[in-house]
N, C-alpha and C. Protein backbone atom coordinates (compact mmCIF):
# COMPACT_ATOMS: atom_id res chain seq x y z
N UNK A 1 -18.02 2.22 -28.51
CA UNK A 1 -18.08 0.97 -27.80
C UNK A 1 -17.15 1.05 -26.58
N UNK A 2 -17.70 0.63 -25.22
CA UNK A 2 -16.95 0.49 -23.80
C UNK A 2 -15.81 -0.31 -24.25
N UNK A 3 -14.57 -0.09 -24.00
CA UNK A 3 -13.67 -1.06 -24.19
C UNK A 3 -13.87 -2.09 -22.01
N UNK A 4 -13.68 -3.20 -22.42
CA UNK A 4 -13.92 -4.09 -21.30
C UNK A 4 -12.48 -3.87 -20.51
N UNK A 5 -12.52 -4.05 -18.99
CA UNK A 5 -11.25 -3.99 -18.41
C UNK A 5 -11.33 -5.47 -18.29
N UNK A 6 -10.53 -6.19 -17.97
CA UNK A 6 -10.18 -6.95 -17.00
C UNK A 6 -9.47 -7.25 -16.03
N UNK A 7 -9.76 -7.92 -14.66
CA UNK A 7 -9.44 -7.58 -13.76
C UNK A 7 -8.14 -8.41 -13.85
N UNK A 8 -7.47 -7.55 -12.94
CA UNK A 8 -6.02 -7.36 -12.33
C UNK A 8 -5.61 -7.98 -11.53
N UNK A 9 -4.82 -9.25 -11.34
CA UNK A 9 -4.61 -9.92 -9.79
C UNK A 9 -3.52 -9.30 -9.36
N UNK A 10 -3.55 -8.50 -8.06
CA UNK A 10 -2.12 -8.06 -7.56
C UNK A 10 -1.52 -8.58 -6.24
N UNK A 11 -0.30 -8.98 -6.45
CA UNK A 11 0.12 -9.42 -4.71
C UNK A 11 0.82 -8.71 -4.75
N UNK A 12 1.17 -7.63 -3.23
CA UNK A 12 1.52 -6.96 -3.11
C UNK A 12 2.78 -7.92 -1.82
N UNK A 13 4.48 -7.53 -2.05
CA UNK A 13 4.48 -8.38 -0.89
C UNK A 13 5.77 -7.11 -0.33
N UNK A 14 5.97 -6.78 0.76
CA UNK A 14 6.27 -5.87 1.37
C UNK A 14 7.67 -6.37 1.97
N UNK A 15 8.89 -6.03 1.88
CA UNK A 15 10.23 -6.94 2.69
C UNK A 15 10.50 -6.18 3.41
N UNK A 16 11.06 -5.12 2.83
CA UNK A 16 11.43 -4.14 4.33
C UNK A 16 10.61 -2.71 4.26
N UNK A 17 10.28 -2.31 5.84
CA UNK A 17 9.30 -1.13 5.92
C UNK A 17 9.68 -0.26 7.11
N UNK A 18 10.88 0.92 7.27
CA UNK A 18 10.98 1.07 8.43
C UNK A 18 10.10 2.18 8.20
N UNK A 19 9.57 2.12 9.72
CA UNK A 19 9.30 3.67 10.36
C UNK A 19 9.58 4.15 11.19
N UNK A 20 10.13 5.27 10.77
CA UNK A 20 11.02 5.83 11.95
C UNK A 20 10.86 6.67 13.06
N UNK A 21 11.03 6.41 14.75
CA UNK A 21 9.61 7.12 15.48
C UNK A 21 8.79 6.39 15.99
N UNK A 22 8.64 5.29 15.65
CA UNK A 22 7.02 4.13 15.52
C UNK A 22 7.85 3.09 16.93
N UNK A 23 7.13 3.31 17.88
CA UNK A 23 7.31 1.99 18.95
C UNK A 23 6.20 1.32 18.66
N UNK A 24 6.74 -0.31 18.47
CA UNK A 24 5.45 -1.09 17.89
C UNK A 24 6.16 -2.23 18.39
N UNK A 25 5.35 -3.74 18.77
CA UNK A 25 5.52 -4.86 19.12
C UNK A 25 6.07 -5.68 17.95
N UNK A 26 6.50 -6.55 17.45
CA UNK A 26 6.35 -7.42 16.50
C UNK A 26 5.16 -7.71 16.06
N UNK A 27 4.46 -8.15 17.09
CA UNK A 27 2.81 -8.67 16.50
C UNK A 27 2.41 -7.00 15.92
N UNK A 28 2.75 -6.30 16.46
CA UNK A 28 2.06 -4.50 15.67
C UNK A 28 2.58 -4.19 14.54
N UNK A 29 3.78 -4.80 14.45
CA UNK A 29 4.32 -4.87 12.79
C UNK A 29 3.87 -5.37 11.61
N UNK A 30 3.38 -6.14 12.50
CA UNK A 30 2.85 -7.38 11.47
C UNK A 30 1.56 -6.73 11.21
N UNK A 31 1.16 -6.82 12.01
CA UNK A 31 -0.89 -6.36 12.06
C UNK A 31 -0.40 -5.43 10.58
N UNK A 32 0.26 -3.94 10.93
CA UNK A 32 0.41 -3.29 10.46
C UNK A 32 1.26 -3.63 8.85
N UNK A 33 1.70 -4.61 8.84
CA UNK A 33 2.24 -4.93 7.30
C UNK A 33 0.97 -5.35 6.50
N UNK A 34 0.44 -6.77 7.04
CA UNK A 34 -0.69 -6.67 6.33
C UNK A 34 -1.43 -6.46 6.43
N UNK A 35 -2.24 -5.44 7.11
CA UNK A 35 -3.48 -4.07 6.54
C UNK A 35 -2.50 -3.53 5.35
N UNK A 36 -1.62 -3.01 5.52
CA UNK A 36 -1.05 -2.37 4.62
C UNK A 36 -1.10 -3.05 3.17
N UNK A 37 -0.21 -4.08 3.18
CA UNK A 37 -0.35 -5.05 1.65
C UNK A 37 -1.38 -5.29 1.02
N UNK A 38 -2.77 -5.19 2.13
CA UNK A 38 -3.95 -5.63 2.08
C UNK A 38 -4.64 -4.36 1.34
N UNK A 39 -4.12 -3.64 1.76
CA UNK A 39 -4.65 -2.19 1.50
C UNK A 39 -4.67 -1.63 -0.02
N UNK A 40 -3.19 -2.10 -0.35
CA UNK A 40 -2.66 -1.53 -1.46
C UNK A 40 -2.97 -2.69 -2.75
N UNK A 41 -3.34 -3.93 -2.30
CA UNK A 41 -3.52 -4.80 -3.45
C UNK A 41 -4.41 -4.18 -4.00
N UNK A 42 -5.94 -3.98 -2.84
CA UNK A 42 -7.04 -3.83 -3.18
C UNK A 42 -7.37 -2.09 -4.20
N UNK A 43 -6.37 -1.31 -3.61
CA UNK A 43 -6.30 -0.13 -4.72
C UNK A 43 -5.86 -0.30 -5.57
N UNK A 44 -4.62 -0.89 -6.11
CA UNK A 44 -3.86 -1.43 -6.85
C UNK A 44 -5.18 -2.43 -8.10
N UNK A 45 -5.54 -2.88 -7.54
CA UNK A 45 -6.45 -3.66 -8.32
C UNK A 45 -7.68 -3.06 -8.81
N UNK A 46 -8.21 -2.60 -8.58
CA UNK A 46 -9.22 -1.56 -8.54
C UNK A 46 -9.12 -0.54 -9.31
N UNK A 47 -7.60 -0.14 -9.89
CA UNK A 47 -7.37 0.73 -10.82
C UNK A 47 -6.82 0.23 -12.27
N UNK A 48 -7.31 0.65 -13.03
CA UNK A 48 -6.97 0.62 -14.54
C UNK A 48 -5.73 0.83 -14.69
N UNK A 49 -4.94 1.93 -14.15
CA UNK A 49 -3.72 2.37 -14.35
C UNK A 49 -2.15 1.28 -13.53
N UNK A 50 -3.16 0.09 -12.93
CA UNK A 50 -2.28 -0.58 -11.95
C UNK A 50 -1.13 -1.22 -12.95
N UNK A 51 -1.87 -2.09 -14.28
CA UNK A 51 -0.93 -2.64 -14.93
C UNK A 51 -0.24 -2.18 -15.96
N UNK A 52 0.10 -0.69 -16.19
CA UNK A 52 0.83 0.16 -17.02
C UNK A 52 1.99 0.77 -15.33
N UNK A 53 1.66 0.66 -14.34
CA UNK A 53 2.60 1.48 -13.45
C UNK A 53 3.61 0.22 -12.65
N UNK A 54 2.85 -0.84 -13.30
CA UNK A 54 3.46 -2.04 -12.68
C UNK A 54 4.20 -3.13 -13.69
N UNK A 55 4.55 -2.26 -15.15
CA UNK A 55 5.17 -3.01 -16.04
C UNK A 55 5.86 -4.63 -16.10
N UNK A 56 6.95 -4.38 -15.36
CA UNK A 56 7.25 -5.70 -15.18
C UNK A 56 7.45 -6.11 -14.16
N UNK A 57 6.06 -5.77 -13.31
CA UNK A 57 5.75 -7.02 -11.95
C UNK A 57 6.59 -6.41 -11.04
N UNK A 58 7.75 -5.81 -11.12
CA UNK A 58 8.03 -5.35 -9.46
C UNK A 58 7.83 -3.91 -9.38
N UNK A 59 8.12 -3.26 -8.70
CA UNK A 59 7.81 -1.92 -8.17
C UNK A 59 8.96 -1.38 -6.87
N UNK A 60 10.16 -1.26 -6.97
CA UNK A 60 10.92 -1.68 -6.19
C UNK A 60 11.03 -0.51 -5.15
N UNK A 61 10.76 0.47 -5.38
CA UNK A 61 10.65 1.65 -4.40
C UNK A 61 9.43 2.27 -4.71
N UNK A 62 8.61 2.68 -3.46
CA UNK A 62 7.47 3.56 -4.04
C UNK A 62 7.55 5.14 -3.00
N UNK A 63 7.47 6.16 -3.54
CA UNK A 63 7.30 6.97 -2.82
C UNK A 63 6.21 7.59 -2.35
N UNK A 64 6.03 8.25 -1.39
CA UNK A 64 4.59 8.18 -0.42
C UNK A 64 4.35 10.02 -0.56
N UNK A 65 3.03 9.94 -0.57
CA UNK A 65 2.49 10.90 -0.03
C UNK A 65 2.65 11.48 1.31
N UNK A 66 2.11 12.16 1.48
CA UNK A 66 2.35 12.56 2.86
C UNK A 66 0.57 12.23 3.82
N UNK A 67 1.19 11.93 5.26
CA UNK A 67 -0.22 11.34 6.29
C UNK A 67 0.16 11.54 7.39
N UNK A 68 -1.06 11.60 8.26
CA UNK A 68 -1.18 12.29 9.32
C UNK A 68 -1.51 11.41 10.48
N UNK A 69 -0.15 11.16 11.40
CA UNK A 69 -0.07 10.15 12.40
C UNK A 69 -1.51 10.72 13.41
N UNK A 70 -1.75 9.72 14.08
CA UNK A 70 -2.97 10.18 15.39
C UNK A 70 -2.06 9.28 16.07
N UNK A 71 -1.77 9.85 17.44
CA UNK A 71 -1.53 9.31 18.76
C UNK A 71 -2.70 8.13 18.90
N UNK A 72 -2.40 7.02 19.42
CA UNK A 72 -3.54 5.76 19.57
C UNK A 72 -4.21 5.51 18.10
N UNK A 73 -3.42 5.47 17.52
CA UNK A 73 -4.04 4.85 16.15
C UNK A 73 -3.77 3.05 16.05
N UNK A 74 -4.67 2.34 15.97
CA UNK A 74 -3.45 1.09 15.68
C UNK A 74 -3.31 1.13 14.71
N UNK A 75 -2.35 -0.41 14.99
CA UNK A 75 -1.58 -1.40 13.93
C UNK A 75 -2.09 -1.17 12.58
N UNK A 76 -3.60 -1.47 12.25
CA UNK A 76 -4.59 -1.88 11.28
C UNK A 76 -4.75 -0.14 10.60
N UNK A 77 -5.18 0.53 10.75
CA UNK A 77 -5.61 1.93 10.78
C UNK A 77 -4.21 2.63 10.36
N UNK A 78 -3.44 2.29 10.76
CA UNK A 78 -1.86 3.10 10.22
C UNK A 78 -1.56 2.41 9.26
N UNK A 79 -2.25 1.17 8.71
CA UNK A 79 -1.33 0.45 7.72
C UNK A 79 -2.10 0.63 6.30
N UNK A 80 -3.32 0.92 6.98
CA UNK A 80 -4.54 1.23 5.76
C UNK A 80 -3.92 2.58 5.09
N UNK A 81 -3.63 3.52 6.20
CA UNK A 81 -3.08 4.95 5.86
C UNK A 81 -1.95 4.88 4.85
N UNK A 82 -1.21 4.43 5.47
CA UNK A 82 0.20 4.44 4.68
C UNK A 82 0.09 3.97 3.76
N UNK A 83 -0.77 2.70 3.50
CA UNK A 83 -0.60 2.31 2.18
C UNK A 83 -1.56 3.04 0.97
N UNK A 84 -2.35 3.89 1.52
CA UNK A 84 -3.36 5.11 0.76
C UNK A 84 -2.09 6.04 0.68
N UNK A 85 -1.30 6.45 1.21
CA UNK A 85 -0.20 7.35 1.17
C UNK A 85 0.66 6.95 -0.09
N UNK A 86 0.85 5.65 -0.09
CA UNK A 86 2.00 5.13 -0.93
C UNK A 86 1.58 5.10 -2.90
N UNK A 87 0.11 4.92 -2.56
CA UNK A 87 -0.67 4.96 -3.89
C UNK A 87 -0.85 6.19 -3.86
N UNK A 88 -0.89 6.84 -3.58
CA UNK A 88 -1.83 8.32 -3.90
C UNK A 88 0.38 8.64 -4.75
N UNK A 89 1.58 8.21 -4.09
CA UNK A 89 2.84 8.11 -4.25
C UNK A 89 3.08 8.40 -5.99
N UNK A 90 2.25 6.51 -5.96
CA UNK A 90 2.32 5.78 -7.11
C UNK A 90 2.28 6.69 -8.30
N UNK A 91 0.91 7.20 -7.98
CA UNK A 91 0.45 7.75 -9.23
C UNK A 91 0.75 9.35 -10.06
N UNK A 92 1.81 9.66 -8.99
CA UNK A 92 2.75 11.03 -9.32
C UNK A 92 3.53 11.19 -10.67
């Protein structure tokens, strides 16, 4: 018998994020925080393994994979990355 999942609500909320290297506007920070949060709920949620790696609700450091800057990338597109970087992190 399939055992049933049920789904996972995750908020992901991001406080501090430097990158170091990165000339970006405020508004490019932002863009770039939430694609990112946005990014990682939706993997985060999407996986079975989210609520065994996320025991008790915080996650206070995550370490990242490694990704590959492009010159003219935006805000949105670097935040998707990184936060595929940070899960691919997670699950080490």
């Amino acid at each position: 018998m399939e055992e049933k999942r049920q789904a996972v609500a995750i908020t992901v909320d991001i406080k501090h994020l430097i990158l170091d290297g990165f000339s970006m506007t405020r508004f490019e920070q932002r863009r770039l925080q939430v694609a990112m949060q946005a990014e990682l709920e939706q993997l985060l949620a999407a996986d079975h393994r989210a609520a065994r790696l996320l025991q008790n609700g915080t996650l206070l450091r995550a370490p990242a994979a490694s990704f590959e800057y492009r010159p003219g990338q935006d805000a949105e597109q670097l935040g998707r990355q990184i936060a595929q970087a940070v899960y691919k992190g997670i699950g080490r």
